[in-house]
N, C-alpha and C. Protein backbone atom coordinates (compact mmCIF):
# COMPACT_ATOMS: atom_id res chain seq x y z
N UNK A 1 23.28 170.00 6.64
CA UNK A 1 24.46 169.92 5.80
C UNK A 1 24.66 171.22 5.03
N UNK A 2 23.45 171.95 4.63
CA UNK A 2 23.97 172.77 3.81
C UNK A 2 24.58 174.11 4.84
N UNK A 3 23.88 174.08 5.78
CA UNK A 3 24.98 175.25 6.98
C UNK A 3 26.26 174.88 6.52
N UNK A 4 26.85 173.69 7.08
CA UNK A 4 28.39 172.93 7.16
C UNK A 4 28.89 173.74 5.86
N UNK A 5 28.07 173.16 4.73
CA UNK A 5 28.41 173.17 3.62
C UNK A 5 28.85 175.31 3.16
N UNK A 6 28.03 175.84 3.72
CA UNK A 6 27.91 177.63 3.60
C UNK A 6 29.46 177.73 4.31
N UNK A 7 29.58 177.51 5.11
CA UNK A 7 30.92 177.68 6.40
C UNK A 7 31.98 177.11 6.05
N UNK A 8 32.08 176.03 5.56
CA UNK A 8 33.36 175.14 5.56
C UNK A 8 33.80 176.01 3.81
N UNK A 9 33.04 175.95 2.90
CA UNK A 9 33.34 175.81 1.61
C UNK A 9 33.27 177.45 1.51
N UNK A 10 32.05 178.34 1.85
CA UNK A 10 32.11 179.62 1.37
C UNK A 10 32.62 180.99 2.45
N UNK A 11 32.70 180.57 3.56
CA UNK A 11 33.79 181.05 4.66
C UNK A 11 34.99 180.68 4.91
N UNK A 12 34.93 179.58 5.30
CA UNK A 12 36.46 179.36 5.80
C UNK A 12 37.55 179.12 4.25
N UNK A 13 37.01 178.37 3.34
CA UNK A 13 38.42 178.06 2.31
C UNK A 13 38.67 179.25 1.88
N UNK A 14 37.63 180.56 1.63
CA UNK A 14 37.72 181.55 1.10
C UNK A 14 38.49 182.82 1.83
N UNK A 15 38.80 182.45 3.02
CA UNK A 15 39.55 183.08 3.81
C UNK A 15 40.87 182.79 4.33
N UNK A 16 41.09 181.45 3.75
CA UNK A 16 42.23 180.70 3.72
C UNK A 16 43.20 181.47 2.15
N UNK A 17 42.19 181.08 1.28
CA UNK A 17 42.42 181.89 0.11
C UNK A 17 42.75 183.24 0.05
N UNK A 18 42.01 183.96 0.50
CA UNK A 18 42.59 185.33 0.70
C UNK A 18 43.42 185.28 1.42
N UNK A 19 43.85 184.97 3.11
CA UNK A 19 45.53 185.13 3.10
C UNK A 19 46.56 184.56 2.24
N UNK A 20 46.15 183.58 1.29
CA UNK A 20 47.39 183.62 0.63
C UNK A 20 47.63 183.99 -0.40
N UNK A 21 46.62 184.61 -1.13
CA UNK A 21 46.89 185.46 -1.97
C UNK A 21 47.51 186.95 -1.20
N UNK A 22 46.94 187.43 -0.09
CA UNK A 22 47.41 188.22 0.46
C UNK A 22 49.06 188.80 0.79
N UNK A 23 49.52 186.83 0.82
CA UNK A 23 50.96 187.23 1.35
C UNK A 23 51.62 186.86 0.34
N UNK A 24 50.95 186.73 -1.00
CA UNK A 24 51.80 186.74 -2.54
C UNK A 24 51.38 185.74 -3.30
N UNK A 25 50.90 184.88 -2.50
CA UNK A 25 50.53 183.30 -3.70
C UNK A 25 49.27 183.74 -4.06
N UNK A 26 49.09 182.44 -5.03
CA UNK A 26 47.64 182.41 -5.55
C UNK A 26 46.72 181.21 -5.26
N UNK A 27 46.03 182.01 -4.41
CA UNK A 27 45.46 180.45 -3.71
C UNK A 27 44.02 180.27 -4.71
N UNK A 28 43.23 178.61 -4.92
CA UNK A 28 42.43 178.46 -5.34
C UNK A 28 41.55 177.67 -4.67
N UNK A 29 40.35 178.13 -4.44
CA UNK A 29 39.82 177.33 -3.59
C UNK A 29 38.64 176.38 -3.86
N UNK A 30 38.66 175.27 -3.63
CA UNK A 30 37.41 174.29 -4.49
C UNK A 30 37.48 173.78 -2.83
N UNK A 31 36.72 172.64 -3.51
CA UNK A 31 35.84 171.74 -2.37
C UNK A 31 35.75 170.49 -3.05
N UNK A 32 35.07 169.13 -2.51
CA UNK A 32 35.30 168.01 -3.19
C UNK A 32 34.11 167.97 -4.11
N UNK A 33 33.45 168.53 -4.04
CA UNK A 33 32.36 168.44 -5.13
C UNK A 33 33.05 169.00 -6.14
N UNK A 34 33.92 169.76 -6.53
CA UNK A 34 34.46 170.30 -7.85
C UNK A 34 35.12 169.37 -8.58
N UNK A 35 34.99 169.60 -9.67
CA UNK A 35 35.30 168.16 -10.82
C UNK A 35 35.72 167.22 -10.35
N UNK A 36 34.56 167.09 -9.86
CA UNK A 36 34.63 165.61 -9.09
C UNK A 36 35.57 164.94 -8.32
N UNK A 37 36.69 166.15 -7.61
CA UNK A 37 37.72 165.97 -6.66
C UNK A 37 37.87 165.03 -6.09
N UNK A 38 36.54 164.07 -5.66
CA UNK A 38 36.33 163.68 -4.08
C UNK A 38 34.74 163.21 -4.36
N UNK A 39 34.55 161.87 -4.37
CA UNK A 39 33.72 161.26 -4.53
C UNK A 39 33.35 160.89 -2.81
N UNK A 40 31.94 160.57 -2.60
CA UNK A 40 31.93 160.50 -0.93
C UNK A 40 30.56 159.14 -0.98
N UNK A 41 30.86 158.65 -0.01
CA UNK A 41 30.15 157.67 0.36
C UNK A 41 29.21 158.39 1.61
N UNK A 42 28.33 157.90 2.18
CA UNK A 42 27.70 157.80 3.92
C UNK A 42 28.93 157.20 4.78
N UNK A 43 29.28 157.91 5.84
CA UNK A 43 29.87 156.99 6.77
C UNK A 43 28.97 155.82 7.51
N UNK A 44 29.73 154.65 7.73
CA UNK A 44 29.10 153.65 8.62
C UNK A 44 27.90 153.39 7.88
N UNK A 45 27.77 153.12 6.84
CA UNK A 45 26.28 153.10 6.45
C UNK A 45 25.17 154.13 6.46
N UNK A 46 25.55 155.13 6.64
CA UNK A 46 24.32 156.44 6.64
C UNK A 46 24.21 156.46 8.00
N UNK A 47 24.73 155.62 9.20
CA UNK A 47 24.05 156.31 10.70
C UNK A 47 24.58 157.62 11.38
N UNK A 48 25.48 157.95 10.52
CA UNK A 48 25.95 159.40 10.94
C UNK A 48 25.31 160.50 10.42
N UNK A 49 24.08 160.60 9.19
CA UNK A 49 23.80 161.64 8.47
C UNK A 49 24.60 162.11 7.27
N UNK A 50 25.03 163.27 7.50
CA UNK A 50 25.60 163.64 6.31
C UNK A 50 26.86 163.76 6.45
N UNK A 51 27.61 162.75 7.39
CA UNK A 51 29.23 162.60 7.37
C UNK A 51 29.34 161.30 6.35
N UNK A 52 30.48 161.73 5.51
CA UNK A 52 30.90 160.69 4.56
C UNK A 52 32.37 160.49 4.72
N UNK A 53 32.54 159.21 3.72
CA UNK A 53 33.80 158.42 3.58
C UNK A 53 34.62 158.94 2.17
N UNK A 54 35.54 158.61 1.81
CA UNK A 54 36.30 158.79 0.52
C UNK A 54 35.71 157.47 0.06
N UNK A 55 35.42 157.85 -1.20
CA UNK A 55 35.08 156.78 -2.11
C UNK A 55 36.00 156.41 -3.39
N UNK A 56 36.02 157.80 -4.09
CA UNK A 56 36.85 157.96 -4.67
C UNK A 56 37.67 159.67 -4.75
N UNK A 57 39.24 159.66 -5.25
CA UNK A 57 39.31 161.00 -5.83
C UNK A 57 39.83 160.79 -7.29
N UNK A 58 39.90 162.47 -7.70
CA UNK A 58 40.35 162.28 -9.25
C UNK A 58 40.70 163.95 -8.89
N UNK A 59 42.29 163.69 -9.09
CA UNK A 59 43.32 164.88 -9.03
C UNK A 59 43.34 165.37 -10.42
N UNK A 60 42.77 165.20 -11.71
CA UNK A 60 42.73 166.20 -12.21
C UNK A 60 42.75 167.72 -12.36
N UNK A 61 41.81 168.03 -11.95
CA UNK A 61 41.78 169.53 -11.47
C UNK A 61 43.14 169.94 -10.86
N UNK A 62 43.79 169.47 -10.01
CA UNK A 62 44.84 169.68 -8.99
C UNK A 62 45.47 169.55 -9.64
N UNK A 63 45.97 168.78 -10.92
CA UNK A 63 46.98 168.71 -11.57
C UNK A 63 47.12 169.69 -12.63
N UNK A 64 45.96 170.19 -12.90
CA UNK A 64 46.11 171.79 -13.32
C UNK A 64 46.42 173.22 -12.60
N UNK A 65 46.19 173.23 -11.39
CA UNK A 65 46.19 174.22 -10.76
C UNK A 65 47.25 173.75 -10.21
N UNK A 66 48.25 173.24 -9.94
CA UNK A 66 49.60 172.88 -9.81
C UNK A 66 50.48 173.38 -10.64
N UNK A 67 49.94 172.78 -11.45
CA UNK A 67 50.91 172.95 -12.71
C UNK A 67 51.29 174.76 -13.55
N UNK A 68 50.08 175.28 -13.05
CA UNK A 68 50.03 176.62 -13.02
C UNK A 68 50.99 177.58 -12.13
N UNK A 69 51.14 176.77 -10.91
CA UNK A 69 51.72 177.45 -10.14
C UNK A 69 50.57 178.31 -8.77
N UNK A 70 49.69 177.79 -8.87
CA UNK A 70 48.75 177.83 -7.58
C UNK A 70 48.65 176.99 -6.93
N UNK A 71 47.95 177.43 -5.71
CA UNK A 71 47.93 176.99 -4.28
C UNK A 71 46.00 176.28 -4.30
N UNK A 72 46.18 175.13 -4.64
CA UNK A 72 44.51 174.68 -3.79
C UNK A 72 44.38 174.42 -2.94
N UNK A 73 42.99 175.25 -2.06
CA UNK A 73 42.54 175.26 -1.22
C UNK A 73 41.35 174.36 -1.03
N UNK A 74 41.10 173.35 -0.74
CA UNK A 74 39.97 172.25 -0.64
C UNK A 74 39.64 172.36 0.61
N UNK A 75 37.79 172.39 0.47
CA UNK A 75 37.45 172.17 1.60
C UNK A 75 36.74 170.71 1.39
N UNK A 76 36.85 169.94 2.93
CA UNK A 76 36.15 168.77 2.63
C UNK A 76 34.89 168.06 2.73
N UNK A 77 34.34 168.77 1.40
CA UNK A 77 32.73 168.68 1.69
C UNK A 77 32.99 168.14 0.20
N UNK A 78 32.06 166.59 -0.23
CA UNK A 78 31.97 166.33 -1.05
C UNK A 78 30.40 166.10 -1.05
N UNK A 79 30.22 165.25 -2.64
CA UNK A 79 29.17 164.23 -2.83
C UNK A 79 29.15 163.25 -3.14
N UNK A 80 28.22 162.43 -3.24
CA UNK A 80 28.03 161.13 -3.88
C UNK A 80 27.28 160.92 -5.26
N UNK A 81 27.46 160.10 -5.95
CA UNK A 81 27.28 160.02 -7.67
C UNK A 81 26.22 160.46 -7.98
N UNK A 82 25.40 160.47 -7.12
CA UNK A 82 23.88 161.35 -6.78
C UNK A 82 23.67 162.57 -6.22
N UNK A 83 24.82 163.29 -5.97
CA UNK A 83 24.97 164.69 -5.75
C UNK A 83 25.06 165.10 -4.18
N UNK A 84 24.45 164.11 -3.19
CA UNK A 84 24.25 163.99 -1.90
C UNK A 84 25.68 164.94 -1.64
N UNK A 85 25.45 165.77 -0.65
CA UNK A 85 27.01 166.54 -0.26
C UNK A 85 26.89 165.73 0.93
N UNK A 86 28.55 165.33 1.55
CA UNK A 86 28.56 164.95 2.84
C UNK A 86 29.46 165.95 3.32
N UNK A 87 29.69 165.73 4.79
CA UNK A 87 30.87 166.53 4.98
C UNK A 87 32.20 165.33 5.35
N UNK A 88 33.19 165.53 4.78
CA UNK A 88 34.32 164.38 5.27
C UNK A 88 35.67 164.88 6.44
N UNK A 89 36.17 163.79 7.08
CA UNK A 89 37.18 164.46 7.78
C UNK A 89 37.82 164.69 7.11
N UNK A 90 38.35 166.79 7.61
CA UNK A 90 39.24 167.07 6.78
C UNK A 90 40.75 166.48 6.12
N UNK A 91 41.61 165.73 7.59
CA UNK A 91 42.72 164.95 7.64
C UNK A 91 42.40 163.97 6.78
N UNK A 92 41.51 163.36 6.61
CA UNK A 92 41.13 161.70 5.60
C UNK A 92 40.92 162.39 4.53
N UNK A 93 40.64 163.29 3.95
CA UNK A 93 40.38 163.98 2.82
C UNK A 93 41.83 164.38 3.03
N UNK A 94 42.64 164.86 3.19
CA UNK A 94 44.08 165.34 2.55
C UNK A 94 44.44 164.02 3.05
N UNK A 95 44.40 163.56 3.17
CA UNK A 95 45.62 162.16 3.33
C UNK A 95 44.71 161.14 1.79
N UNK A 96 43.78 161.27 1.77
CA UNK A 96 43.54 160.66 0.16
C UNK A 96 43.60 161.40 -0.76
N UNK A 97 43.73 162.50 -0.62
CA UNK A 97 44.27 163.63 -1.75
C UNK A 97 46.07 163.50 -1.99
N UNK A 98 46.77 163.17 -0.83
CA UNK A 98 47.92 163.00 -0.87
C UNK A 98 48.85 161.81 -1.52
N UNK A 99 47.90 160.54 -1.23
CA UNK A 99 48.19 159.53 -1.95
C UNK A 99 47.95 159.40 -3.25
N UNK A 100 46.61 160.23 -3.96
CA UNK A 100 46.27 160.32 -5.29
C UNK A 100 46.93 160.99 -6.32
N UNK A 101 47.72 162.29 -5.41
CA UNK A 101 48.44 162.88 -6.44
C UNK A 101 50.58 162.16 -6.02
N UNK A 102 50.10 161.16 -4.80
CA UNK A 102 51.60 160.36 -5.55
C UNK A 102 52.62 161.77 -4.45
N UNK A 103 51.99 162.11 -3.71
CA UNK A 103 52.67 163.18 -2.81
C UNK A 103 53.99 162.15 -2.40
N UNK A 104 55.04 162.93 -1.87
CA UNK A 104 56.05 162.37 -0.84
C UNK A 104 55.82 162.69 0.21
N UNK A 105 55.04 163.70 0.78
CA UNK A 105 55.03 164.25 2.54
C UNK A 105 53.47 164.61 2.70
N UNK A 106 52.91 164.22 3.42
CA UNK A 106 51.60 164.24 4.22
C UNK A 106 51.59 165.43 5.50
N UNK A 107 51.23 166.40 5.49
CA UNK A 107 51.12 167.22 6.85
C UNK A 107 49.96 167.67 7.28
N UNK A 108 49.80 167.05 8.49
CA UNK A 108 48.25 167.37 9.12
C UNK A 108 49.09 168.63 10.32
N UNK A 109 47.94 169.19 10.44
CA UNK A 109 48.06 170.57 11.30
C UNK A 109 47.15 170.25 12.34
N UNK A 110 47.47 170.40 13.65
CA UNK A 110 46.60 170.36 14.54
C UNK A 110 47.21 171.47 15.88
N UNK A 111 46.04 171.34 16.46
CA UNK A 111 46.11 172.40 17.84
C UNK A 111 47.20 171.18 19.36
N UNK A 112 48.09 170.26 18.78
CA UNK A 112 48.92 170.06 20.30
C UNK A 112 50.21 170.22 19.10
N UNK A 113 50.96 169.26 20.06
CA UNK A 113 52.67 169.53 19.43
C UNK A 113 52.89 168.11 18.52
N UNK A 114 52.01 167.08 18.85
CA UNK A 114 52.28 165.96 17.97
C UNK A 114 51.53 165.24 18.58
N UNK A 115 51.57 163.71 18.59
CA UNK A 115 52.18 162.49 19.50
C UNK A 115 52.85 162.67 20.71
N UNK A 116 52.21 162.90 21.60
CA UNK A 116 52.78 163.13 23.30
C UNK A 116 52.27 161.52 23.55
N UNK A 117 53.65 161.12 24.42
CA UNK A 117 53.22 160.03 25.08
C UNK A 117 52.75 160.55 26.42
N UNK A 118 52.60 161.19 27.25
CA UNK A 118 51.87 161.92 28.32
C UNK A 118 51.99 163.43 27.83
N UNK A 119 50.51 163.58 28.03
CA UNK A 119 49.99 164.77 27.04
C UNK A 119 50.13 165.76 28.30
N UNK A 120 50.30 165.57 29.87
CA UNK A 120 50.75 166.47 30.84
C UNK A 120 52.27 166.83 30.53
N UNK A 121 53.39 165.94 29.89
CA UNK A 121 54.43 166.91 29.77
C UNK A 121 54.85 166.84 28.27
N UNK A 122 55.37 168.09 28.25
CA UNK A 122 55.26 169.06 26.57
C UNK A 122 57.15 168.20 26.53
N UNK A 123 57.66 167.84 27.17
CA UNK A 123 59.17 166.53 26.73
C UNK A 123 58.89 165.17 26.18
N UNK A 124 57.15 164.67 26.16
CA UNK A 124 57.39 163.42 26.05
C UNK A 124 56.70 163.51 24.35
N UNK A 125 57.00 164.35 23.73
CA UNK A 125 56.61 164.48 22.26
C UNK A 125 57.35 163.63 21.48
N UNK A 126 56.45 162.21 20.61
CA UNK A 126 57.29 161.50 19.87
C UNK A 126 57.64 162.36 18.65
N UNK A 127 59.07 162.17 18.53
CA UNK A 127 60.04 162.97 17.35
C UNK A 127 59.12 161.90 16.04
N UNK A 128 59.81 160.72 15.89
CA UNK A 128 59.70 160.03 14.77
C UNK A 128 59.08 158.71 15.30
N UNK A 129 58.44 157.83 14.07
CA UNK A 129 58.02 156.51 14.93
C UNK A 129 57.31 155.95 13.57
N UNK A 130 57.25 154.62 13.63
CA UNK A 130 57.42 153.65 12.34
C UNK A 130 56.08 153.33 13.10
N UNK A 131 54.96 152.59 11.72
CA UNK A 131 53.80 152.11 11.99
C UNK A 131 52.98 150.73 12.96
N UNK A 132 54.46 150.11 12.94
CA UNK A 132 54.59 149.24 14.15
C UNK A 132 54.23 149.58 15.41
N UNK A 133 55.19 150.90 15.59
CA UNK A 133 55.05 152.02 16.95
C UNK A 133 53.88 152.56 17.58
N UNK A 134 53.34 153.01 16.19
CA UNK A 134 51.81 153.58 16.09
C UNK A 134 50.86 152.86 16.70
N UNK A 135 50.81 151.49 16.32
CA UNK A 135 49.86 150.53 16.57
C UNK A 135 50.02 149.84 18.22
N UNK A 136 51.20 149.97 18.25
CA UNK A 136 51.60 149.71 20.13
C UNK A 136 51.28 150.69 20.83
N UNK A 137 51.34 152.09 19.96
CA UNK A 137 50.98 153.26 21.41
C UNK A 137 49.57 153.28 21.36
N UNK A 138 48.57 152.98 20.24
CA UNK A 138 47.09 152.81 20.35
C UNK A 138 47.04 151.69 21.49
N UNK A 139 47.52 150.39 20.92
CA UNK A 139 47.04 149.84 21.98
C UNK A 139 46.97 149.58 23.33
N UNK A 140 48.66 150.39 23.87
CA UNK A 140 48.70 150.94 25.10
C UNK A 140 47.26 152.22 25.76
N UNK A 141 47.09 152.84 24.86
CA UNK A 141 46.21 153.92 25.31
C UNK A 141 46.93 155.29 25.38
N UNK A 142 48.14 155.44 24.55
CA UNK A 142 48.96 156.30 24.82
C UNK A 142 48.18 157.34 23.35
N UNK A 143 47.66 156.73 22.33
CA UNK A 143 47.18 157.79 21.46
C UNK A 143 45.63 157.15 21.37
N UNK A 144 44.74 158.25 21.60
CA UNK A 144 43.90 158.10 22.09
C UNK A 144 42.91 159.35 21.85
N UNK A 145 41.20 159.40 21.81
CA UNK A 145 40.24 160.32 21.33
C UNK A 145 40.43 161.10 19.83
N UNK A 146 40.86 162.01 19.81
CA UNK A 146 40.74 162.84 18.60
C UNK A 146 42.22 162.58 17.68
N UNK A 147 43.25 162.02 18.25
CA UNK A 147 44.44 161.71 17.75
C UNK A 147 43.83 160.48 16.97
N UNK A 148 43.41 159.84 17.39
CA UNK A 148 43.26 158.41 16.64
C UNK A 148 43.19 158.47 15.09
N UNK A 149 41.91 159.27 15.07
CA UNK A 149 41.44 159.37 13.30
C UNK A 149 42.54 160.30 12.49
N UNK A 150 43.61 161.03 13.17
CA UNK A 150 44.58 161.85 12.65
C UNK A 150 45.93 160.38 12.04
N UNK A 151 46.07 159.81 13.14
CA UNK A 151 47.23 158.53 12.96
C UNK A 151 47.04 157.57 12.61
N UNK A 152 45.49 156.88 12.18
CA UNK A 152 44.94 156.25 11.32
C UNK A 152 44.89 156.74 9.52
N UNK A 153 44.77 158.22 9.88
CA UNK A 153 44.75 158.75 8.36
C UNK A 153 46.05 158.31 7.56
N UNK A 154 46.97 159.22 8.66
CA UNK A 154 48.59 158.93 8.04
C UNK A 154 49.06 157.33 7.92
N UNK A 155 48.24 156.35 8.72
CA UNK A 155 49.38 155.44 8.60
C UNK A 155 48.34 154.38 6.72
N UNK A 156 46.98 155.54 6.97
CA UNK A 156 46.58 154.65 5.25
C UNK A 156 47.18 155.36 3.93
N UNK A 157 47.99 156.50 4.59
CA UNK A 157 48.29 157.61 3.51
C UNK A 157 49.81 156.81 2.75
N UNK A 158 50.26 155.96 3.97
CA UNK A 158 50.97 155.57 3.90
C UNK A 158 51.44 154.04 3.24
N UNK A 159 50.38 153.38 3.78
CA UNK A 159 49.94 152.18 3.21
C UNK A 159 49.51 152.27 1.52
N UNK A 160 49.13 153.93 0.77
CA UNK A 160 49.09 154.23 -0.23
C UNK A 160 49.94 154.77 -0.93
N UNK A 161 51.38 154.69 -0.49
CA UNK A 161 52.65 155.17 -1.30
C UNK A 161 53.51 156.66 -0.85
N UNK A 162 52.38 157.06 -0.04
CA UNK A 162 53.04 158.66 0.59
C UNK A 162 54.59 157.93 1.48
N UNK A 163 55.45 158.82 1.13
CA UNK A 163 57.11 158.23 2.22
C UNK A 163 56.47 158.31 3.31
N UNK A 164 56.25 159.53 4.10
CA UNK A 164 56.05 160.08 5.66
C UNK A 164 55.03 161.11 5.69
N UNK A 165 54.44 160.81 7.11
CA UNK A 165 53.51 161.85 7.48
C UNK A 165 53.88 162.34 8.66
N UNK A 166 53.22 163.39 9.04
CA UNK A 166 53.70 164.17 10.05
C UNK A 166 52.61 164.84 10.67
N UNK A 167 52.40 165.27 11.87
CA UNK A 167 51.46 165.32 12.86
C UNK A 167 52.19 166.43 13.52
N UNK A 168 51.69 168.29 13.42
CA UNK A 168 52.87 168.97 13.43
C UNK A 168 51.57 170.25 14.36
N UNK A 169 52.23 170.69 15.22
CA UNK A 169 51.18 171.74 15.69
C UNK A 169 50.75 173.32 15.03
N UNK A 170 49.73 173.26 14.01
CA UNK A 170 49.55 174.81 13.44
C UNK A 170 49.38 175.89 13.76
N UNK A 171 49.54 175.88 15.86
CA UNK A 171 49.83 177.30 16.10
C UNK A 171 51.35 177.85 16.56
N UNK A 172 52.08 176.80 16.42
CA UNK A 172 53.44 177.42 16.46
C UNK A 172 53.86 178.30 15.26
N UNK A 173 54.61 179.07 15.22
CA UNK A 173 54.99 180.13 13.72
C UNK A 173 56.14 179.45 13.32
N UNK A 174 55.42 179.34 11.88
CA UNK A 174 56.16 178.76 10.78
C UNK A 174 56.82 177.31 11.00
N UNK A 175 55.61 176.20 11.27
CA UNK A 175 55.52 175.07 11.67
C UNK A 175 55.88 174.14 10.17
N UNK A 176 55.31 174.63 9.64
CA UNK A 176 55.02 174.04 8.31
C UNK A 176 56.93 173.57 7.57
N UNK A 177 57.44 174.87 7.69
CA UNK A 177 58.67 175.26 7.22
C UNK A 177 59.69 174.86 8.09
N UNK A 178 59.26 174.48 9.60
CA UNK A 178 60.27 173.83 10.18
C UNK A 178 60.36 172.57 10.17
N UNK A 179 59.47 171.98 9.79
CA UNK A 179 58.88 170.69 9.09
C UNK A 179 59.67 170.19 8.50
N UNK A 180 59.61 170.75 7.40
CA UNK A 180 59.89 170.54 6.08
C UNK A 180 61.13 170.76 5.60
N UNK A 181 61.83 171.94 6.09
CA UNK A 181 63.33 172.33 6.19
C UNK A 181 64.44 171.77 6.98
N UNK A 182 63.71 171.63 8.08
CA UNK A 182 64.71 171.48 9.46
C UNK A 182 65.07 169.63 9.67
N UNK A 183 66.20 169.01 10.37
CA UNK A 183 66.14 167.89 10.43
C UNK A 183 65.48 167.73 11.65
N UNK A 184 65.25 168.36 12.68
CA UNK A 184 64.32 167.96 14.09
C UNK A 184 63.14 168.26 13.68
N UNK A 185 62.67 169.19 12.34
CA UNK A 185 61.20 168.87 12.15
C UNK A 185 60.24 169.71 13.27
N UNK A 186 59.01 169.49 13.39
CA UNK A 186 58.01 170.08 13.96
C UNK A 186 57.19 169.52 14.74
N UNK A 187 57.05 168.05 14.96
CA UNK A 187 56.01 167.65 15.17
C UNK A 187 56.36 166.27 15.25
N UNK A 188 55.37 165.29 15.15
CA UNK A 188 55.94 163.92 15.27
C UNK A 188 55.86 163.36 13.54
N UNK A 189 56.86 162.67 12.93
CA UNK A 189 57.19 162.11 11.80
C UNK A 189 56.43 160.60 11.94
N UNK A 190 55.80 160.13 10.60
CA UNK A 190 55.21 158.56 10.83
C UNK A 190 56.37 158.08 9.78
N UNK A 191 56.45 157.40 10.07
CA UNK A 191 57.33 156.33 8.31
C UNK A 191 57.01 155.06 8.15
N UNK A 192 57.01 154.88 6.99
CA UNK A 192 56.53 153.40 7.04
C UNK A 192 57.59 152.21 7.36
């Protein structure tokens, strides 16, 4: 854990951080162990090691560095009330960060284009789709392996007051902003 913990928290957020301070913002970068961001359980009972669950968060902190006018950068490595660091999925960690601070939009970034109902053609990308939908294309087999824990996140982000989430690909340029700006969006939209 403490490798994970060197890499995730003192490489990667810190390099996340520097590009955006780079391209003008002010990024800040914590992790869930910082004032107590992100409380973490054992997953499954401890048979995973040092992967954990959300237990609790407390957006404090965030509601300062918001309010400032900075950018936090969280990585998702917490602990437990006993200091234990786990490492958590990053998506389940911003989708309970999203509901805590009362967000309206949820955006997970990933390496496809969304929700493909056949992941051989780049046309069958679901635009939009209600949680009903979600739960029929799981059980068809249409979302499936590493999508799962992404469309499970959003549809509890959702079940916690967030409007919509979105499932948007982070190597297209300026995904984020077509998202968010555009009415066709980026990626596939969840709604409740």
């Amino acid at each position: 854990m403490e490798i994970v913990e060197m890499v995730l928290v003192g490489k990667v957020n810190k390099s996340l951080v520097s590009l955006i301070n780079k391209a003008g913002g002010i990024g800040v970068g914590l992790c869930g162990k910082d004032a107590r961001l992100i409380t973490a359980r054992p997953a499954r009972g401890g048979s995973l090691g040092f992967v954990g669950e959300v237990s609790a968060v407390d957006t404090s902190i965030l509601d300062s560095i918001i309010k400032s006018g900075a950018i936090p950068v969280i990585a998702s490595v917490a602990s437990d009330k006993e200091g234990q660091a786990y490492n958590i999925n990053a998506d389940t960690a911003a989708g309970e960060i999203a509901a805590s601070l009362g967000a309206e939009k949820l955006i997970l970034l990933t390496d496809v284009p969304g929700i493909m109902l056949d992941v051989n053609d780049s046309k069958s990308l679901v635009k939009e789709i209600d949680i009903k939908g979600i739960k029929k294309l799981i059980e068809d087999g249409k979302v499936s392996g590493g999508m799962i824990p992404k469309v499970e996140c959003c549809v509890r982000s959702l079940a916690q007051g967030v409007r919509t989430a979105s499932i948007v690909d982070g190597r297209l340029p300026h995904s984020l902003l077509l998202e968010i700006l555009t009415d066709e969006g980026a990626g596939t939209m969840i709604v409740g």
